[in-house]
Structure formats: C-alpha cells, structure tokens
Protein backbone atom coordinates (compact mmCIF):
# COMPACT_ATOMS: atom_id res chain seq x y z
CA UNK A 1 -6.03 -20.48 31.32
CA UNK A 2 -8.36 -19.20 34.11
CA UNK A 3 -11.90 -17.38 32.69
CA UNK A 4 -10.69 -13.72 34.57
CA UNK A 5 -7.30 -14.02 32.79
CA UNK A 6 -8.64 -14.52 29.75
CA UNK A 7 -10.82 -12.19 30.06
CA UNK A 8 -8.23 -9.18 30.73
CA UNK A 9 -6.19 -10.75 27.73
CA UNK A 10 -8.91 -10.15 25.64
CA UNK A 11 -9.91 -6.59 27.01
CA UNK A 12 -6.08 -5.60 26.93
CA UNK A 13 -5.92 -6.75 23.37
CA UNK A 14 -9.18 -5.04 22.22
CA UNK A 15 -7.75 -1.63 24.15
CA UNK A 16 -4.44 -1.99 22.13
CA UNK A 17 -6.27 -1.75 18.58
CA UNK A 18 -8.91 0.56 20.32
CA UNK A 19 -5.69 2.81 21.10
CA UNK A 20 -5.11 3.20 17.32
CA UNK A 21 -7.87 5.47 16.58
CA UNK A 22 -6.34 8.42 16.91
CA UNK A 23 -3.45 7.37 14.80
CA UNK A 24 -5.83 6.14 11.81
CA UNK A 25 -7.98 9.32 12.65
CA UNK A 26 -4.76 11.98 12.03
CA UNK A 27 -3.76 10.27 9.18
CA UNK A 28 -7.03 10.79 7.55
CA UNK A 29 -7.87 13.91 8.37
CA UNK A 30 -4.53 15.26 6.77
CA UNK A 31 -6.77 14.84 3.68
CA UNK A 32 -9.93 16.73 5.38
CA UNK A 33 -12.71 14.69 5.25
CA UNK A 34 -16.04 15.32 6.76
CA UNK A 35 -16.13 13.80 10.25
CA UNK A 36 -19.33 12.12 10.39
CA UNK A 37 -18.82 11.11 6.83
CA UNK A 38 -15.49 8.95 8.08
CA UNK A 39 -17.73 7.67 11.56
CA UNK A 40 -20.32 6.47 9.18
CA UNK A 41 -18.39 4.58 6.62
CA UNK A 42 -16.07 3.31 9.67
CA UNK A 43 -19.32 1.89 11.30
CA UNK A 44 -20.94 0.17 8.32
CA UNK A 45 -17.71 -1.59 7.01
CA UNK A 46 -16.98 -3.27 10.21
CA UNK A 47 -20.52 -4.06 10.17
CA UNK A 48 -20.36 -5.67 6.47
CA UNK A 49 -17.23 -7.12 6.95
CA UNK A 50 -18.31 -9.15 10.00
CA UNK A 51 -21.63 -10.04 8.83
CA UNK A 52 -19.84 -11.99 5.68
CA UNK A 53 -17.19 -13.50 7.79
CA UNK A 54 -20.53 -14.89 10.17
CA UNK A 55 -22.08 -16.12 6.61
CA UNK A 56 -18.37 -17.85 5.87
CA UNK A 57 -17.56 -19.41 9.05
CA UNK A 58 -20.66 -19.61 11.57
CA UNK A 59 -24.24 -18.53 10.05
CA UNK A 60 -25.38 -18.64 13.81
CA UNK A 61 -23.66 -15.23 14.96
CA UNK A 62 -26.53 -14.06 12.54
CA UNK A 63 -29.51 -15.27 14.21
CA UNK A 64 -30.86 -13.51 17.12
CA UNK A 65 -34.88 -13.50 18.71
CA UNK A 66 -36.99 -10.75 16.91
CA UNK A 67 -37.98 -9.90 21.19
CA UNK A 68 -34.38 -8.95 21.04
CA UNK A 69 -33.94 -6.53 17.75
CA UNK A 70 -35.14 -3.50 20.00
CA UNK A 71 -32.30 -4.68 22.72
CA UNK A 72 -29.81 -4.18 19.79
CA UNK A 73 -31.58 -0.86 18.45
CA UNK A 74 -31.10 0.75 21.31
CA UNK A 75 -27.68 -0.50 21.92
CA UNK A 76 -26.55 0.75 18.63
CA UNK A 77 -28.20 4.01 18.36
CA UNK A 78 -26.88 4.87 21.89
CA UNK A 79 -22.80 3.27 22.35
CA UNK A 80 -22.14 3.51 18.25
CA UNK A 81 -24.38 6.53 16.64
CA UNK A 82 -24.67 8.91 19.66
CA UNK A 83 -21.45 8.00 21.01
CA UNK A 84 -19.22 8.57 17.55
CA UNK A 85 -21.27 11.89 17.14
CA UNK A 86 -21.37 13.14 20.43
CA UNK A 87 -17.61 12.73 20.37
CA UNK A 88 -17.26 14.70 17.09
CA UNK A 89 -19.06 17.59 18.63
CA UNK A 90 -17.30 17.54 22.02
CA UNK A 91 -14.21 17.71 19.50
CA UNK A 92 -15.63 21.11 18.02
CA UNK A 93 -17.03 22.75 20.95
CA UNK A 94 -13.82 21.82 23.03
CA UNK A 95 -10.10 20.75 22.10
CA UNK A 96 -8.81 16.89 21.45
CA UNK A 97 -7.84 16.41 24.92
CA UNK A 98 -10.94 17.66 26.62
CA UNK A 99 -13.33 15.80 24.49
CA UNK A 100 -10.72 12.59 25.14
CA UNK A 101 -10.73 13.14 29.06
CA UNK A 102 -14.75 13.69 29.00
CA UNK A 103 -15.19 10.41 26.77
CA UNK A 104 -12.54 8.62 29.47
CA UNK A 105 -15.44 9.26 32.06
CA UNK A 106 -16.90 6.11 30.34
CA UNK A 107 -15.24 3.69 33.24
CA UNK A 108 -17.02 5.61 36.00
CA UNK A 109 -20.30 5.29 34.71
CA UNK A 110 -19.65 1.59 33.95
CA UNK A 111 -18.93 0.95 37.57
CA UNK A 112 -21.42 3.57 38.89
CA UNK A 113 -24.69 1.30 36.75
CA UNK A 114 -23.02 -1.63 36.85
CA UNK A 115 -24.58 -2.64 40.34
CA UNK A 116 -27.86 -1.29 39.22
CA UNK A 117 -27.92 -2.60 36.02
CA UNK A 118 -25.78 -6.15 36.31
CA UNK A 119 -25.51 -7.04 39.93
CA UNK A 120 -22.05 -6.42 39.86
CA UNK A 121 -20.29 -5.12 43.31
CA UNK A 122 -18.92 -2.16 43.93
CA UNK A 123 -15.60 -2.42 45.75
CA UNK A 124 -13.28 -0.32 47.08
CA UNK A 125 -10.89 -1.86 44.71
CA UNK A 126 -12.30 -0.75 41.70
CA UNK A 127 -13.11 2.97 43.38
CA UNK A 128 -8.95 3.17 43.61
CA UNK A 129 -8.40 1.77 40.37
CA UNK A 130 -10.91 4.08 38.56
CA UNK A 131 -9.04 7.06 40.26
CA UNK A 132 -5.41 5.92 39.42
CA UNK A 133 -6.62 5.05 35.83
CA UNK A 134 -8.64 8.58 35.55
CA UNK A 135 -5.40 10.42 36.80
CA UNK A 136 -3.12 8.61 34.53
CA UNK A 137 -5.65 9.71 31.83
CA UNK A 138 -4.99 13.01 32.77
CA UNK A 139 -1.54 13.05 32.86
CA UNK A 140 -1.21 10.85 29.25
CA UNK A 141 -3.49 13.36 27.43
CA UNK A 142 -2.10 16.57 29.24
CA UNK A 143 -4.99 18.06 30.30
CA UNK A 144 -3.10 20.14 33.01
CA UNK A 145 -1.37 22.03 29.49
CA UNK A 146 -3.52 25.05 29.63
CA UNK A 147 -3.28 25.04 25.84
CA UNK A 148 -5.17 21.37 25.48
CA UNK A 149 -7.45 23.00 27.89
CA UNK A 150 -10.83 24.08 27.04
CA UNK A 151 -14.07 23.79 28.77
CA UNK A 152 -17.59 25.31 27.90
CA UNK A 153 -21.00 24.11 29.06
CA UNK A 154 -21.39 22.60 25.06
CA UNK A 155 -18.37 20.86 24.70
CA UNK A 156 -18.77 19.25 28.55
CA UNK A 157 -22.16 17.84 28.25
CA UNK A 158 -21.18 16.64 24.35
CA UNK A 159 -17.96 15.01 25.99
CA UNK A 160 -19.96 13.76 29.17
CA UNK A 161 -22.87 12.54 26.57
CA UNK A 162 -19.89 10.59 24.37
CA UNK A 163 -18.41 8.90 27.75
CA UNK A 164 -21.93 7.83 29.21
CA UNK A 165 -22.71 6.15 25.53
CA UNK A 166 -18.98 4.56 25.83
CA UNK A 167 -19.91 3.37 29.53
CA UNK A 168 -23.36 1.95 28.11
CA UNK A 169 -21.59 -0.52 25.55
CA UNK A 170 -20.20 -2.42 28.23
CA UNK A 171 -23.58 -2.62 29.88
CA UNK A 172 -25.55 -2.98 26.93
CA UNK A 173 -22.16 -5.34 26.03
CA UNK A 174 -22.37 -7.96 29.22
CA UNK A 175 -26.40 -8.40 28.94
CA UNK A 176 -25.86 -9.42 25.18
CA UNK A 177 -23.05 -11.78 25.42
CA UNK A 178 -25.16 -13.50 28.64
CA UNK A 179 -27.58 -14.82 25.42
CA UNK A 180 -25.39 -14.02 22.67
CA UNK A 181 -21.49 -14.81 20.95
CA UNK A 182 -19.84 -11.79 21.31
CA UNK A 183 -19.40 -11.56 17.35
CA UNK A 184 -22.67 -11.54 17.05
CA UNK A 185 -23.59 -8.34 19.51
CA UNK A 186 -20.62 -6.53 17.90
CA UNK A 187 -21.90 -7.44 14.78
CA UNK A 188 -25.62 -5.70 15.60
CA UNK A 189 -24.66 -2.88 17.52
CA UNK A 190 -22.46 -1.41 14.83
CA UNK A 191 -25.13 -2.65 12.16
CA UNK A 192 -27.75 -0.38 14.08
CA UNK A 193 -24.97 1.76 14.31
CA UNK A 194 -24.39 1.95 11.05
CA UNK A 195 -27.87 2.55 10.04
CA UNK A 196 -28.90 5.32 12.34
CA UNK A 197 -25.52 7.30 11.40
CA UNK A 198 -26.67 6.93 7.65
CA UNK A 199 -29.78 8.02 8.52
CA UNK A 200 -28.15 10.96 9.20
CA UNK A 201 -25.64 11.39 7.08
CA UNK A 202 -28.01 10.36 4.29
CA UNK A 203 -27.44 7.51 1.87
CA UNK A 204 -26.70 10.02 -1.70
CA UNK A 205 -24.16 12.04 0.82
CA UNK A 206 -22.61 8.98 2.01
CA UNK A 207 -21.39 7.69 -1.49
CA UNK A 208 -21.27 10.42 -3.23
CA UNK A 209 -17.75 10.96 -1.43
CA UNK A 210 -14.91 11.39 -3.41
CA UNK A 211 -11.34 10.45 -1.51
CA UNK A 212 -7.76 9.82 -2.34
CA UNK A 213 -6.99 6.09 -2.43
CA UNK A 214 -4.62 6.22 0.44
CA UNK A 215 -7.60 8.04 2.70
CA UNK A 216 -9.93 5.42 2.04
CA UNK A 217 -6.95 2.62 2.95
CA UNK A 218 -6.82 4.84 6.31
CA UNK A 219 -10.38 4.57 6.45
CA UNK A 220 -10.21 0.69 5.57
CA UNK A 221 -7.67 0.28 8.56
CA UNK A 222 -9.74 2.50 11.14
CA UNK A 223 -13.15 0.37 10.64
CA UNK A 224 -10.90 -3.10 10.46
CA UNK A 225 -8.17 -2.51 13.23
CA UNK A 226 -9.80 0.30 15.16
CA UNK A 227 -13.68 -1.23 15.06
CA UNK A 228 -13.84 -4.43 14.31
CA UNK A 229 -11.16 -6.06 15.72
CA UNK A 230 -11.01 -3.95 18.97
CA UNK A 231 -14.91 -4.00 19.57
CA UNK A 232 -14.52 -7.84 19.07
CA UNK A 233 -11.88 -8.11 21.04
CA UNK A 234 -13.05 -6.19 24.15
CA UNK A 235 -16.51 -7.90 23.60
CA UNK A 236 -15.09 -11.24 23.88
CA UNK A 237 -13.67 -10.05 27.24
CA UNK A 238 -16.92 -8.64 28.34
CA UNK A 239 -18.06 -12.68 28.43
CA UNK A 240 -15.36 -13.11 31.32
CA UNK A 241 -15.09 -10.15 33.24
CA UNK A 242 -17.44 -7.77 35.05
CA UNK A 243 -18.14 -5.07 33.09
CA UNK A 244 -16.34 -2.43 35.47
CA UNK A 245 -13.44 -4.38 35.47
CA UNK A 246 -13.32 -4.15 31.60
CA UNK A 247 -13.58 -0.68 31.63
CA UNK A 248 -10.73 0.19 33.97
CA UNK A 249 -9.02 -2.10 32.20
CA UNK A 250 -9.71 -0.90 28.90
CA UNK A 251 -8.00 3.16 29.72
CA UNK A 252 -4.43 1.25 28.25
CA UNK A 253 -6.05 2.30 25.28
CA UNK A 254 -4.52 5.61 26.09
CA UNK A 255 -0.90 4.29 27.06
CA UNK A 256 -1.31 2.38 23.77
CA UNK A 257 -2.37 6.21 21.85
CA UNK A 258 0.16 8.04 22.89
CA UNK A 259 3.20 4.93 22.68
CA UNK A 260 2.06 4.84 18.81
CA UNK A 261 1.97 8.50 18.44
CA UNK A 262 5.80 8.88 20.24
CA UNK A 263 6.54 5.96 17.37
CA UNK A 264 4.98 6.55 14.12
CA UNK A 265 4.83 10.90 14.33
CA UNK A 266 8.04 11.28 16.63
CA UNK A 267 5.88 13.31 19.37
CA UNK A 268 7.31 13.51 22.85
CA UNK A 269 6.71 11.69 25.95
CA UNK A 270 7.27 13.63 29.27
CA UNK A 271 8.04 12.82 32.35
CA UNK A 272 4.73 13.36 33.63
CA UNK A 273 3.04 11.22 30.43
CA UNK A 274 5.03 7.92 31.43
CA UNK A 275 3.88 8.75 34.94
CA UNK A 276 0.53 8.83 33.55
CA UNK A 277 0.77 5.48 32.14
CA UNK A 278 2.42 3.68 34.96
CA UNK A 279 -0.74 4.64 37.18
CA UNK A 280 -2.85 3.24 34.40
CA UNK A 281 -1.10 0.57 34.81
CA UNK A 282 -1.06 0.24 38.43
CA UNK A 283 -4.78 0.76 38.31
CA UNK A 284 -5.03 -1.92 35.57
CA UNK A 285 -2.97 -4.18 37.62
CA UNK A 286 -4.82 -3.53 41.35
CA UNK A 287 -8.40 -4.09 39.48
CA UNK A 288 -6.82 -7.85 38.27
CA UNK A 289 -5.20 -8.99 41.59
CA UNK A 290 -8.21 -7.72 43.57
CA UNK A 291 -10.78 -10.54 43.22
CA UNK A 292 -14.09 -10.24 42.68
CA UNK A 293 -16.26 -11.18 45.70
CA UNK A 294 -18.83 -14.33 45.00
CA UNK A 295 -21.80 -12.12 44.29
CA UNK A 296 -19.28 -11.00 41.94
CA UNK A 297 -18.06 -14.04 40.35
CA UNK A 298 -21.77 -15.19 39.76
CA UNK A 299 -22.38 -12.05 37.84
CA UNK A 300 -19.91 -12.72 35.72
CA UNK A 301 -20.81 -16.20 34.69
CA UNK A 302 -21.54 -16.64 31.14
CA UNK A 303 -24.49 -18.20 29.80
CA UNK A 304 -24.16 -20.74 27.32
C-alpha cells in the first residue's frame, strides 16, 4: 500500500472515532457533570492508558530528548488544555453548532501555517477542498437554522481560539512524528494535557467526583474511543500526509457525528445534511486525487 494511501486510511479512521465525541459527550451529560471535570479525566486516562501499553509492548515510545520536553509542553498546553477549554466556553457563550463550526476553522489554519511552519505548498487544490469541506460543515451542523445560531464577540474568539489550538496539533503533530512514533507524541501531548487541565481543575476537585457507574463507563469510552484511539489514529496519518491534507481530510468526523446521532438517538437527516456530507466528501476525495507537488512530497517524508 502506497505511503499517501495509508496515510488517508489512517486519518479517515482516526476522524471516524474522533466523530464519536459528541455521542459519548450527550450520553454523559444526561447525568450533568461538570465539563472541565469530564475534559480532564478524558485527557489523563488516555494518557495513563497509553503510557502502560508503551511500558507493555515498546518502552521506547517513552523516551524522548529532555531539549524536547518544552516542544511537548507547549504542544499540550496549547492543542489539548486550551483547546478542550476553549471549546467548553465557546459552548457557553454560543450554542453547540456555533462553537462546532468555529472549532471546524481548525483545517484553514492548518493549511494557512502549514507553508510557514512545514514547507508544505499551498495549492489551489486544497483552497477548493477546504471550501467544499467548510460548506459541508455548515450544512451537516445546520448553522443556517437560525435557532443553532448564535454569535457574540465571546463565544467567536472562544470558538476561533478552540479551532486555531485544533489546527496547531497537526502542526505541532507533523514536527513530532519527523523525530518521534506517533504513540509516543500522542502519548505527551495529552500527558501535558492532562497536567495543565488538572492544574486547573485541581487535583482534591478532580477525585473528589462522585458519578453513576454507567457515566464513568461513558467517560471510559470517550477518553479510549474518542482520545486515544482517534488521536493515535490521526497521528499515525500525520507521518504520511501533509498536515493540510490531514485536516481536510479529517472534517468526516462530522459526516461520521451526525450518521451516529441519526443511528443511536433516531435524529433526522435532511436533505440539505446529506448534501453537506457529500461535499465533505467530494472535498475529501479532490484533496486525495490531487497530488502533492515534489516540494510537497519531500515535506512529507518521514524521518526514521
């Protein structure tokens, strides 16, 4: 199998257990946890849980160069702990479909820094792409419903904030896995993560939580499914692909959101939602079969 299609296999896989956050996220919140209390534990379990499978089956996911730990500091505090929050609070000042279509910016900014940042091109290709994917965003999450609708100067720059710190873990995402397995820079950026959002939260607040059993099996699924296996995943892709490629290619998480909601709570699909997803799709689909040039293909190359 070629390196690019292996890549978007990988990507497409890691946005299909991305996609189920919202699903693990309603099901919890039926029992009304805290927010940041359920972004906290969902951070440090993946975290834990990957750190012991690295001790079980390859001990050297867990080394990295101490001239690297502020690399990974910075990477968690800003695509984990800033994003999850920022999110939360684009979520309060704003509706659910605002904050989503704000934190779906993230592909723009991954292709607008990607050149600065990686070397990466910046094609015409992925200019269409990013606008079919964006407007198939739209038109999934219904943003044109006047009742989703809701925009303030707060809940915009939270949103914008949360999609910038999304864009930023693919960058942050293709310089680590240039040096690094892609287990292990998932496995440190949630760690930080982790640690900066119990900073926050506080320690005594954190387990001094008291849940039904089914809301922490919810919780168990979102950090496992949701986190672990869908950073992983999409990681793993980020060794193959440009990182602006990954990121357009990444919205199906959205087709894959609103497919599970129409299955598991019954909710509707209009007309204009599977239009939605077909130009995801077709954006998706134009990004793949539009090659990268060779200034392209040499930024892609992983190291070692």
């Amino acid at each position: 199998m070629r390196k690019e299609t292996k890549g978007y296999l990988y990507v497409t896989l890691g946005a299909t257990c991305l996609g189920t956050i919202g699903i693990f996220a309603r099901l919890i919140y039926q029992h009304e946890p805290d927010p940041l209390t359920v972004v906290s534990w969902r951070a440090l379990i993946a975290f834990f849980l990957l750190f012991f499978i690295a001790v079980l089956v390859n001990p050297d996911w867990l080394r990295i160069r101490k001239k690297d730990f502020p690399f990974f500091a910075v990477y968690g505090l800003l695509s984990v702990s800033l994003c999850f929050l920022l999110f939360f609070y684009a979520i309060k000042h704003t509706t659910v479909a605002t904050a989503t279509i704000l934190l779906y910016t993230y592909p723009a900014f991954v292709v607008l820094l990607s050149p600065l940042t990686l070397g990466e091109t910046f094609t015409r290709a992925k200019i269409l792409a990013l606008l079919l994917t964006f407007l198939g965003c739209i038109l999934v999450i219904q943003v044109y419903d006047p009742a989703q609708f809701k925009l303030n100067w707060k809940g915009i720059s939270y949103g914008l904030g949360a999609g910038l710190g999304a864009g930023l873990y693919s960058i942050f995402g293709k310089r680590g896995v240039r040096k690094y397995s892609p287990y292990t820079v998932v496995m440190y950026a949630l760690g930080f993560g982790g640690f900066f959002l119990l900073l926050i939260k506080g320690t005594r607040n954190l387990i001094s939580v008291s849940y039904p059993p089914v809301t922490w099996l919810w919780i168990l699924s979102l950090a496992v499914v949701s986190t672990l296996l869908g950073y992983s995943l999409y990681t793993r892709g980020l060794k193959y692909l440009e990182a602006g490629r990954a990121g357009i290619a990444c919205t199906w998480e959205v087709v894959v959101a609103s497919i599970l909601a129409f299955m598991i709570f019954g909710e509707t699909l209009s007309a204009l939602q599977i239009a939605g997803a077909c130009l995801v799709f077709a954006g998706i689909v134009l990004v793949r079969i539009h090659p990268p040039d060779r200034a392209g293909r040499a930024a892609v190359a992983p190291r070692g």
